[in-house]
N, C-alpha and C. Protein backbone atom coordinates (compact mmCIF):
# COMPACT_ATOMS: atom_id res chain seq x y z
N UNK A 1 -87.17 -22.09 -98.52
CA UNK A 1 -85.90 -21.51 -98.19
C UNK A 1 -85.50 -20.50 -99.26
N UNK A 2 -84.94 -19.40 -98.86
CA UNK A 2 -84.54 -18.21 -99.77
C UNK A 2 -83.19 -18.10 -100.03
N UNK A 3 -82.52 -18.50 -101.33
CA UNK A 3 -81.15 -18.72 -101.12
C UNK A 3 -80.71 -17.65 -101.55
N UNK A 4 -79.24 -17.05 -101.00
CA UNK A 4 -78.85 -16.04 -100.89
C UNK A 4 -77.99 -15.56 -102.30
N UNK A 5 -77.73 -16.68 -102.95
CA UNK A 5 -77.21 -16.61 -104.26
C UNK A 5 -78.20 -16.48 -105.50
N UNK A 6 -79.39 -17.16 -105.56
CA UNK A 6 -80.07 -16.67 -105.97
C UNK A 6 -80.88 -14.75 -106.25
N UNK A 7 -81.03 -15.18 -104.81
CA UNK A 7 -81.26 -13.74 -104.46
C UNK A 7 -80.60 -12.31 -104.86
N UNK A 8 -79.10 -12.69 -104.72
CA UNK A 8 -78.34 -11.70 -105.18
C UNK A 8 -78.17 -11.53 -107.11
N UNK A 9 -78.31 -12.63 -107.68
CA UNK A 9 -77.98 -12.80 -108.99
C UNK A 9 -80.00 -12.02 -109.69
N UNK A 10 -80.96 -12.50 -108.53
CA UNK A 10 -81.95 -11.94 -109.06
C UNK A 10 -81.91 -10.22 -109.13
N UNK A 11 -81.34 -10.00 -108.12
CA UNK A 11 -80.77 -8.60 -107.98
C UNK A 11 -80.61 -7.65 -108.92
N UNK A 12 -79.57 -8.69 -109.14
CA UNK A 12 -78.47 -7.84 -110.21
C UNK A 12 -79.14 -7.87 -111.95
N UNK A 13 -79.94 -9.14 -112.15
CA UNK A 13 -79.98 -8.97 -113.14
C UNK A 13 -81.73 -8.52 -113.59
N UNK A 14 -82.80 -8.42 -112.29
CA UNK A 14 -84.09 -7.82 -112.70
C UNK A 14 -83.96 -6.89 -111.38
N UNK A 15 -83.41 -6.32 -110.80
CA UNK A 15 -83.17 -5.34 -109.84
C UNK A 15 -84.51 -4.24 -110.02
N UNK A 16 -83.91 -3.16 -111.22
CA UNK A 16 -84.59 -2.44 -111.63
C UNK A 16 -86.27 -2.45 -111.86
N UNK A 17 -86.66 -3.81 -112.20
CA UNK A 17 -87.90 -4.10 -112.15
C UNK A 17 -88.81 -4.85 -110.89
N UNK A 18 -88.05 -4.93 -109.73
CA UNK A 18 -88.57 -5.30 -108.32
C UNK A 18 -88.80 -6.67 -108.35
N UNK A 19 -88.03 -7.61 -109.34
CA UNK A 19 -88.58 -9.10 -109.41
C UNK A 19 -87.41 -9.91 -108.09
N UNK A 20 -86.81 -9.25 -107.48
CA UNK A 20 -86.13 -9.66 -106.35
C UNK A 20 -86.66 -9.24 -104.91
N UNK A 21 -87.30 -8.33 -105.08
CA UNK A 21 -88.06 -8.20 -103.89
C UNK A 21 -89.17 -8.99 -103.50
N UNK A 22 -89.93 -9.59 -104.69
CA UNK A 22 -91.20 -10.10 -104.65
C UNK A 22 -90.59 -11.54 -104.35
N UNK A 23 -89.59 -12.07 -104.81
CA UNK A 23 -89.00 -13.17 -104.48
C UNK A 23 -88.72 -13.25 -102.70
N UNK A 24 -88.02 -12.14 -102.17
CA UNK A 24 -87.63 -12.19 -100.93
C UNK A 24 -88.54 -11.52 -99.90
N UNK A 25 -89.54 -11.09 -100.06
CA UNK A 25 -90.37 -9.97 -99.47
C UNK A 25 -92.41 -10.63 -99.43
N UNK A 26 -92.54 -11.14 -101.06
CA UNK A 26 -93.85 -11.50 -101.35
C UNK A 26 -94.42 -10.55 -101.67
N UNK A 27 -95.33 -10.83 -102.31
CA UNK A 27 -96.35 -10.10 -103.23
C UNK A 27 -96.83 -8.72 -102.88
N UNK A 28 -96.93 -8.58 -101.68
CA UNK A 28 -97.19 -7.28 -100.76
C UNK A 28 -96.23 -6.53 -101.00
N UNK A 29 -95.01 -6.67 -101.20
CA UNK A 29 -93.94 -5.65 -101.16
C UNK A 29 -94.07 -4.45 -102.17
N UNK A 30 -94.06 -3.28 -101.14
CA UNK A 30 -94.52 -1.99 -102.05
C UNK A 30 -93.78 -1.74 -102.76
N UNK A 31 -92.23 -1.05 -102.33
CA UNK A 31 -91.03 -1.24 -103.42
C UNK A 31 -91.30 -2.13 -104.29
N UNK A 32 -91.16 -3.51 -104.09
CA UNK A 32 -91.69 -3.75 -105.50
C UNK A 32 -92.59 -3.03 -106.73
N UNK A 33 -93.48 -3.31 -106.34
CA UNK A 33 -94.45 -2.22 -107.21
C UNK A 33 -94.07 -0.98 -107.32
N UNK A 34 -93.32 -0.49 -106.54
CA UNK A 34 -93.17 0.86 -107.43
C UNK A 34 -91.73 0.83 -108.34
N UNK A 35 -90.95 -0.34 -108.14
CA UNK A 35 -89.71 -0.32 -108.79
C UNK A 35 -89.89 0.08 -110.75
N UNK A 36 -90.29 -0.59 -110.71
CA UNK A 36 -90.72 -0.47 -112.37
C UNK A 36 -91.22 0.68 -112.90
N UNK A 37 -91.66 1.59 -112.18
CA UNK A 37 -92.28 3.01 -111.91
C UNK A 37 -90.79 4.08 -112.90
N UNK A 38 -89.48 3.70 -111.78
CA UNK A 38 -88.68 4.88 -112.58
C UNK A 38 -88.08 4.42 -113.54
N UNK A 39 -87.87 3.21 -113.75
CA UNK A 39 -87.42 1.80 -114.26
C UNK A 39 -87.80 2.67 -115.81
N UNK A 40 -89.11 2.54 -115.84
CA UNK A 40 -89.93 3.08 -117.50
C UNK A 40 -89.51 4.80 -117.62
N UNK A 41 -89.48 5.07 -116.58
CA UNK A 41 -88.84 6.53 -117.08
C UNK A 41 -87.94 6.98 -117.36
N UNK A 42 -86.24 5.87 -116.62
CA UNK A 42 -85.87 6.10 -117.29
C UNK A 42 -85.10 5.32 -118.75
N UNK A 43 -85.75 4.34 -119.07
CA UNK A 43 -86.00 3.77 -120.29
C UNK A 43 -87.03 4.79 -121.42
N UNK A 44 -88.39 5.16 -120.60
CA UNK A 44 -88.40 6.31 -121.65
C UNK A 44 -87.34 7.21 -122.16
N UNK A 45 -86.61 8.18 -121.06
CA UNK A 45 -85.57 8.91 -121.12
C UNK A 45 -84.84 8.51 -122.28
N UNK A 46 -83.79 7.47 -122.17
CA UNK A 46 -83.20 6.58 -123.12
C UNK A 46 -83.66 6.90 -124.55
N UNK A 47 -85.20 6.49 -124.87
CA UNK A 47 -85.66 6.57 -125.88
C UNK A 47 -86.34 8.01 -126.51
N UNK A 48 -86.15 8.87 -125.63
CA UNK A 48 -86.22 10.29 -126.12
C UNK A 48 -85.11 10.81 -126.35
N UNK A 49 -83.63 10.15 -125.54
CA UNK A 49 -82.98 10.88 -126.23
C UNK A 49 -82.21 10.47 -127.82
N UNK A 50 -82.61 8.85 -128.06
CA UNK A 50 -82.52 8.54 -129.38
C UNK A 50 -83.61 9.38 -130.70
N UNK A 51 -84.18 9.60 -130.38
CA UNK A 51 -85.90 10.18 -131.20
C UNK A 51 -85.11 11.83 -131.20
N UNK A 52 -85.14 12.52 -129.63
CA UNK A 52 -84.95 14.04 -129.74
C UNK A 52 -83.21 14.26 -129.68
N UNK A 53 -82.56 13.75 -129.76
CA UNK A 53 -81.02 13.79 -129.46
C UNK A 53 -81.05 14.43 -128.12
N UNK A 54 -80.02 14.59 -127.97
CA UNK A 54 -78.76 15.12 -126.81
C UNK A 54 -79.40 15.82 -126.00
N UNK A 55 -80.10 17.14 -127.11
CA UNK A 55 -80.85 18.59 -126.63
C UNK A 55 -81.69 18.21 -125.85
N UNK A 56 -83.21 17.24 -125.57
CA UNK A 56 -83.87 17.27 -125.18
C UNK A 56 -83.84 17.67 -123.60
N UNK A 57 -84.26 17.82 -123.00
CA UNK A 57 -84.68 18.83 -121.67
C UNK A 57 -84.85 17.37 -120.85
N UNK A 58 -85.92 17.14 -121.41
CA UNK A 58 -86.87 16.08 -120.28
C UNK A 58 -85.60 14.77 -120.13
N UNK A 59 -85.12 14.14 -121.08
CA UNK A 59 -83.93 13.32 -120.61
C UNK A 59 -83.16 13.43 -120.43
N UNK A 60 -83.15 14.92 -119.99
CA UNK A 60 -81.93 15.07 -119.23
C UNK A 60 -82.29 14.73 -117.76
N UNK A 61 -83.27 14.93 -117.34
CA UNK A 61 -83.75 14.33 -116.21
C UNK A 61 -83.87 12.64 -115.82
N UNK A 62 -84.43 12.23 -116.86
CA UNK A 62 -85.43 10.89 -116.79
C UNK A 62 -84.03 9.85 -117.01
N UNK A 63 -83.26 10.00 -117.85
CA UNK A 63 -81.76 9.06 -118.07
C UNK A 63 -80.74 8.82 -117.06
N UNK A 64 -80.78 9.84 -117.04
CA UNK A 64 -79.00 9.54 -115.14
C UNK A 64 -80.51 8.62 -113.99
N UNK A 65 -81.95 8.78 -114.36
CA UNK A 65 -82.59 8.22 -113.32
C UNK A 65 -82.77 6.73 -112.85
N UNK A 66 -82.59 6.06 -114.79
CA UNK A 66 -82.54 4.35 -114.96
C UNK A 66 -80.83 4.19 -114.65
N UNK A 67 -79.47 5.01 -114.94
CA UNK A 67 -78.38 4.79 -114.43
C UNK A 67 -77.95 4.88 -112.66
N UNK A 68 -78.94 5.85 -111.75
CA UNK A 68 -79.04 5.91 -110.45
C UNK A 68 -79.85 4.53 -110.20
N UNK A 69 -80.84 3.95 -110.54
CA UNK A 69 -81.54 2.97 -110.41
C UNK A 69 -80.69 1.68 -110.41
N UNK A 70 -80.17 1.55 -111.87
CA UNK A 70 -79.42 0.25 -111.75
C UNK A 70 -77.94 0.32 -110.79
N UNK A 71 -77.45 1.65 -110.58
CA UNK A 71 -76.76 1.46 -109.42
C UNK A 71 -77.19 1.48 -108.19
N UNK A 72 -78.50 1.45 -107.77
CA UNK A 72 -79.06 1.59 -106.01
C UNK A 72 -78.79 -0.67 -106.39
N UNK A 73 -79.25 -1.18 -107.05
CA UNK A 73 -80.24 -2.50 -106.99
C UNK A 73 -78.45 -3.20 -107.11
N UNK A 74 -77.97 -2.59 -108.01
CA UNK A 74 -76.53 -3.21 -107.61
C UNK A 74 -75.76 -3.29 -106.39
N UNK A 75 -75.80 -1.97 -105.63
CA UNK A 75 -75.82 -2.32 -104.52
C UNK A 75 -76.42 -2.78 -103.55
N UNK A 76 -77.45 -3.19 -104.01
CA UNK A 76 -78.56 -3.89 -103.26
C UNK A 76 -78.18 -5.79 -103.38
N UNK A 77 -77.56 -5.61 -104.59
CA UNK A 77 -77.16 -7.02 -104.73
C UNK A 77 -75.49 -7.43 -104.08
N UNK A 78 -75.49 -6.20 -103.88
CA UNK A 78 -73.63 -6.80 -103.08
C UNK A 78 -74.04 -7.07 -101.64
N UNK A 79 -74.75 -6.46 -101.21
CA UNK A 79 -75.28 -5.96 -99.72
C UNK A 79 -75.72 -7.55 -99.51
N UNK A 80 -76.58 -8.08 -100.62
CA UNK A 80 -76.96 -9.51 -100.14
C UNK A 80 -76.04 -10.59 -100.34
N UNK A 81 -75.52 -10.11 -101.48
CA UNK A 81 -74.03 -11.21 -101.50
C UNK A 81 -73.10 -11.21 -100.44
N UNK A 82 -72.99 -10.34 -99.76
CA UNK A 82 -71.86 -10.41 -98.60
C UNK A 82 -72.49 -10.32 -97.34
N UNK A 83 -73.81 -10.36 -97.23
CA UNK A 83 -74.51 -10.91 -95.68
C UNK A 83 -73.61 -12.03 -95.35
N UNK A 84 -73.52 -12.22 -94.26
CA UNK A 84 -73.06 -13.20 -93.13
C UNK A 84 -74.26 -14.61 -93.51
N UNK A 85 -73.66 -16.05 -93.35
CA UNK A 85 -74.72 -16.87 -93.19
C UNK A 85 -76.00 -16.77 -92.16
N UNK A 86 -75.34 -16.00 -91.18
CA UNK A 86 -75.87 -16.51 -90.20
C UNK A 86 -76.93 -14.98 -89.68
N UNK A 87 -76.89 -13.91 -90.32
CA UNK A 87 -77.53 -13.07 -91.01
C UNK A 87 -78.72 -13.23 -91.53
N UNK A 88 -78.52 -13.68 -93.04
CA UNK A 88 -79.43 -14.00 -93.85
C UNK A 88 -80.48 -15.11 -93.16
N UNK A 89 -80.35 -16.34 -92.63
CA UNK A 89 -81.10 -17.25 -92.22
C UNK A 89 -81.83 -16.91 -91.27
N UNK A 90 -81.27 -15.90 -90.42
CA UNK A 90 -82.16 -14.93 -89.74
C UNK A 90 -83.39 -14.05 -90.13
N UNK A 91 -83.02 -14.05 -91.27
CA UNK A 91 -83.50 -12.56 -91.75
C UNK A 91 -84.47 -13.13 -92.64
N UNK A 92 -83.68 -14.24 -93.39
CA UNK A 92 -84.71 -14.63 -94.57
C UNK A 92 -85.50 -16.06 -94.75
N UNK A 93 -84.70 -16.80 -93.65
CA UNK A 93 -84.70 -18.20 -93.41
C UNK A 93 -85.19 -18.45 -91.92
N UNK A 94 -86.39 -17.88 -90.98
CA UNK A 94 -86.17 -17.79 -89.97
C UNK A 94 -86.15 -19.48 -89.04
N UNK A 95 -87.02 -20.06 -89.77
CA UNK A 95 -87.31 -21.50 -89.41
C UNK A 95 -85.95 -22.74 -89.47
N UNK A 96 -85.32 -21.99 -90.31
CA UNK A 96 -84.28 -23.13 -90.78
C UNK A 96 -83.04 -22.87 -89.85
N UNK A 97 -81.86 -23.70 -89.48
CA UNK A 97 -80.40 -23.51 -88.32
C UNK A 97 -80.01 -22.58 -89.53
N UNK A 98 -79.25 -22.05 -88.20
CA UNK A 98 -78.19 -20.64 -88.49
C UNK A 98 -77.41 -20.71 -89.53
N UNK A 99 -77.09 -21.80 -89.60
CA UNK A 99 -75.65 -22.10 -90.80
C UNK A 99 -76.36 -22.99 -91.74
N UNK A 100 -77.98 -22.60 -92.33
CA UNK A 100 -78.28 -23.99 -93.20
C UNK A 100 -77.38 -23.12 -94.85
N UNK A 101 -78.06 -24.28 -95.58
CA UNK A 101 -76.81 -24.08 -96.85
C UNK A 101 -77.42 -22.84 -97.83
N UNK A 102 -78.62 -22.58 -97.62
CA UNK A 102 -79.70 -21.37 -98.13
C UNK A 102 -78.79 -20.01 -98.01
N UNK A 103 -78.20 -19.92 -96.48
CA UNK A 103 -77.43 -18.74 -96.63
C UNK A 103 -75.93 -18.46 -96.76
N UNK A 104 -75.16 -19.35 -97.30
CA UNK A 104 -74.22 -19.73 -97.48
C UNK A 104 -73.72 -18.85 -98.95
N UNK A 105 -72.53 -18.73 -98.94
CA UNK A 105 -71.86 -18.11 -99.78
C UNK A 105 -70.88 -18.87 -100.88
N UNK A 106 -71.79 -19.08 -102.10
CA UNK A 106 -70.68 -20.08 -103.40
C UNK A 106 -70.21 -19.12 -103.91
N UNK A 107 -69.55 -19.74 -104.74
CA UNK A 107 -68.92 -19.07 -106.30
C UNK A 107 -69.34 -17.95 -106.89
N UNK A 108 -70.82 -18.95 -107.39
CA UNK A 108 -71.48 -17.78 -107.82
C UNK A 108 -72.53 -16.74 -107.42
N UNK A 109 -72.45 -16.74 -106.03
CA UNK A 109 -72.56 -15.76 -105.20
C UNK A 109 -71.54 -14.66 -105.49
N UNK A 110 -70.12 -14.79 -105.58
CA UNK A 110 -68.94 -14.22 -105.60
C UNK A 110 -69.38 -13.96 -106.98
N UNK A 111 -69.29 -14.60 -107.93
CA UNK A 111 -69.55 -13.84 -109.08
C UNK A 111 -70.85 -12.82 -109.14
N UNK A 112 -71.93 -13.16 -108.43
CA UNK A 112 -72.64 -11.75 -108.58
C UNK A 112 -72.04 -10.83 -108.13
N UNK A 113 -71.74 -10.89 -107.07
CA UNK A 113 -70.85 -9.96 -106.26
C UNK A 113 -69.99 -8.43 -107.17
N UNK A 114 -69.19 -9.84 -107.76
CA UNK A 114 -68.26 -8.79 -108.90
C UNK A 114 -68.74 -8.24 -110.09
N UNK A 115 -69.78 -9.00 -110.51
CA UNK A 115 -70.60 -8.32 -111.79
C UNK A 115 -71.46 -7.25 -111.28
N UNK A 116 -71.86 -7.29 -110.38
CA UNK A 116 -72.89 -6.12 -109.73
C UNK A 116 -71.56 -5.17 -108.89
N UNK A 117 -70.32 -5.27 -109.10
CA UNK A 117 -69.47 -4.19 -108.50
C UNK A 117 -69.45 -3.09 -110.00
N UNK A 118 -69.13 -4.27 -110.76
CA UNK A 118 -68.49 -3.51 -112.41
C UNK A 118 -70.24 -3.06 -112.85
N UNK A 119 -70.86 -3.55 -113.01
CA UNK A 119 -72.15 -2.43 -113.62
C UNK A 119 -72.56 -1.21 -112.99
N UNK A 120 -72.76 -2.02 -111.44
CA UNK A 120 -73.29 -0.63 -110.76
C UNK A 120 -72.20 0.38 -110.51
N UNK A 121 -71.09 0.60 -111.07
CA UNK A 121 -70.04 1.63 -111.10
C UNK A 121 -70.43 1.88 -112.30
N UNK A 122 -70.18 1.61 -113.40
CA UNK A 122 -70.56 1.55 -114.74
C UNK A 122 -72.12 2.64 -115.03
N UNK A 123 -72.54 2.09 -114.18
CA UNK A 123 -74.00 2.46 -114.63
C UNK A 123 -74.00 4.28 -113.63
N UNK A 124 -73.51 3.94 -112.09
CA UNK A 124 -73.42 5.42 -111.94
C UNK A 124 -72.62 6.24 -112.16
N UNK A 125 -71.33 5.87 -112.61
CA UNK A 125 -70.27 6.82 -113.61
C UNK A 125 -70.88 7.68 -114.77
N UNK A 126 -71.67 6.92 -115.77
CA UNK A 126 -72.49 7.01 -116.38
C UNK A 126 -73.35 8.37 -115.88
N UNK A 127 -74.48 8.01 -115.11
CA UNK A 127 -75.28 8.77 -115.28
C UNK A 127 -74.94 10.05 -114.48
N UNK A 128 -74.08 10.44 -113.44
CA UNK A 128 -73.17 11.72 -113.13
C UNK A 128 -72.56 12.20 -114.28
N UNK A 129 -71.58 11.54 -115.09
CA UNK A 129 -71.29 11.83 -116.13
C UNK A 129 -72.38 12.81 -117.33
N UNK A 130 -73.27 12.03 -117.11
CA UNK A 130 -74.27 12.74 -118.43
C UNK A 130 -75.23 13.90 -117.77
N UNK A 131 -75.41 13.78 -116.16
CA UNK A 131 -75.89 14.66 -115.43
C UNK A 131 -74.84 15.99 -115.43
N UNK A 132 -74.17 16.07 -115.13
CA UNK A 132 -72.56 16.86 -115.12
C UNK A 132 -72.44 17.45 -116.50
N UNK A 133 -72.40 16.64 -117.57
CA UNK A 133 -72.30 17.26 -118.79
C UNK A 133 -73.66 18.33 -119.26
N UNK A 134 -75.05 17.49 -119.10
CA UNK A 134 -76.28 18.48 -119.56
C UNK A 134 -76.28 20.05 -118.66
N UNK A 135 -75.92 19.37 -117.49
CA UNK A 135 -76.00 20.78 -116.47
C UNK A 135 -74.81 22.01 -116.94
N UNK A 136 -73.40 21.56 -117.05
CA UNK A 136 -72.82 22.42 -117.74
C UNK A 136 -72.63 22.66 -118.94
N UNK A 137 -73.58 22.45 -119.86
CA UNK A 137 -73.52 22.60 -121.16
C UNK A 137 -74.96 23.90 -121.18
N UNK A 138 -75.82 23.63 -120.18
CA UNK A 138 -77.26 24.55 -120.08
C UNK A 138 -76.76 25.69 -119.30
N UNK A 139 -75.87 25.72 -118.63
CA UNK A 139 -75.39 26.69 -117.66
C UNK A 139 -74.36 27.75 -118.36
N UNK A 140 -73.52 27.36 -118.84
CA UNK A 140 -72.04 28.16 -119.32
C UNK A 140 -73.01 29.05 -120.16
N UNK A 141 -72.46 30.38 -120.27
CA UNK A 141 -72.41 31.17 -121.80
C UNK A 141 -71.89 30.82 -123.25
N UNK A 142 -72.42 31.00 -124.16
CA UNK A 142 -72.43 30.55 -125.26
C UNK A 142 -71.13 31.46 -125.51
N UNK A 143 -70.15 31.19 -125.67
CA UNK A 143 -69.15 32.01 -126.13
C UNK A 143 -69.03 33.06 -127.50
């Protein structure tokens, strides 16, 4: 049985690295495997722009890409936190009754819920923010 609280908390907190898909999907799942793909780029990003500062070119690309990332998987984790019971057991539970307790909605379901509202805003405020800033800082005339 695939519980839906689980699921969502795996979400939220290895999102970026596809360890929730492989949980809900199995080993085959391509997304998975490629999650970790932009995941390192933009964690490289990150770490070029500590090494090259601000200026660097290439993270200006590769950084808003791990902040777009951890906001897609955040919403990927609300999307599963607020499935319907009777949804999910469908979807993920096909063998088990409609209303078993696998797709049911606790607490801390609700708390992923809200922690994956506040990051994944967080995280794409963020990376528009720093996208928005490199672009008009490369664009304007130097006064």
């Amino acid at each position: 049985m695939k519980n839906k609280t689980l699921a969502a908390w795996m979400t939220l907190l290895f999102g970026p690295l596809g360890f929730h898909r492989f949980y809900l999907f199995g080993w085959g799942d391509t997304l998975g495997w490629m999650l970790p793909i932009p995941t390192a780029l933009g964690i490289y990003g990150f770490l070029r722009v500590q090494q090259y500062g601000l200026d660097d070119v290439i993270s200006w690309w590769l950084l808003p890409m791990f902040g777009f990332l951890v906001a897609a998987t955040c919403l990927n984790a609300i999307v599963f936190g607020l499935m319907r019971t009777e949804e999910w057991n469908q979807k993920f539970n096909p063998s088990a009754d409609h209303l078993h307790q696998a797709g049911q909605t606790q607490w801390a379901t609700i708390g992923a819920i809200v922690l994956s509202l506040l990051i994944g805003t967080a995280a794409m405020l963020s990376g528009l923010a720093y996208s928005f800033q490199r672009y008009f800082e490369s664009t304007l005339p130097i006064a």
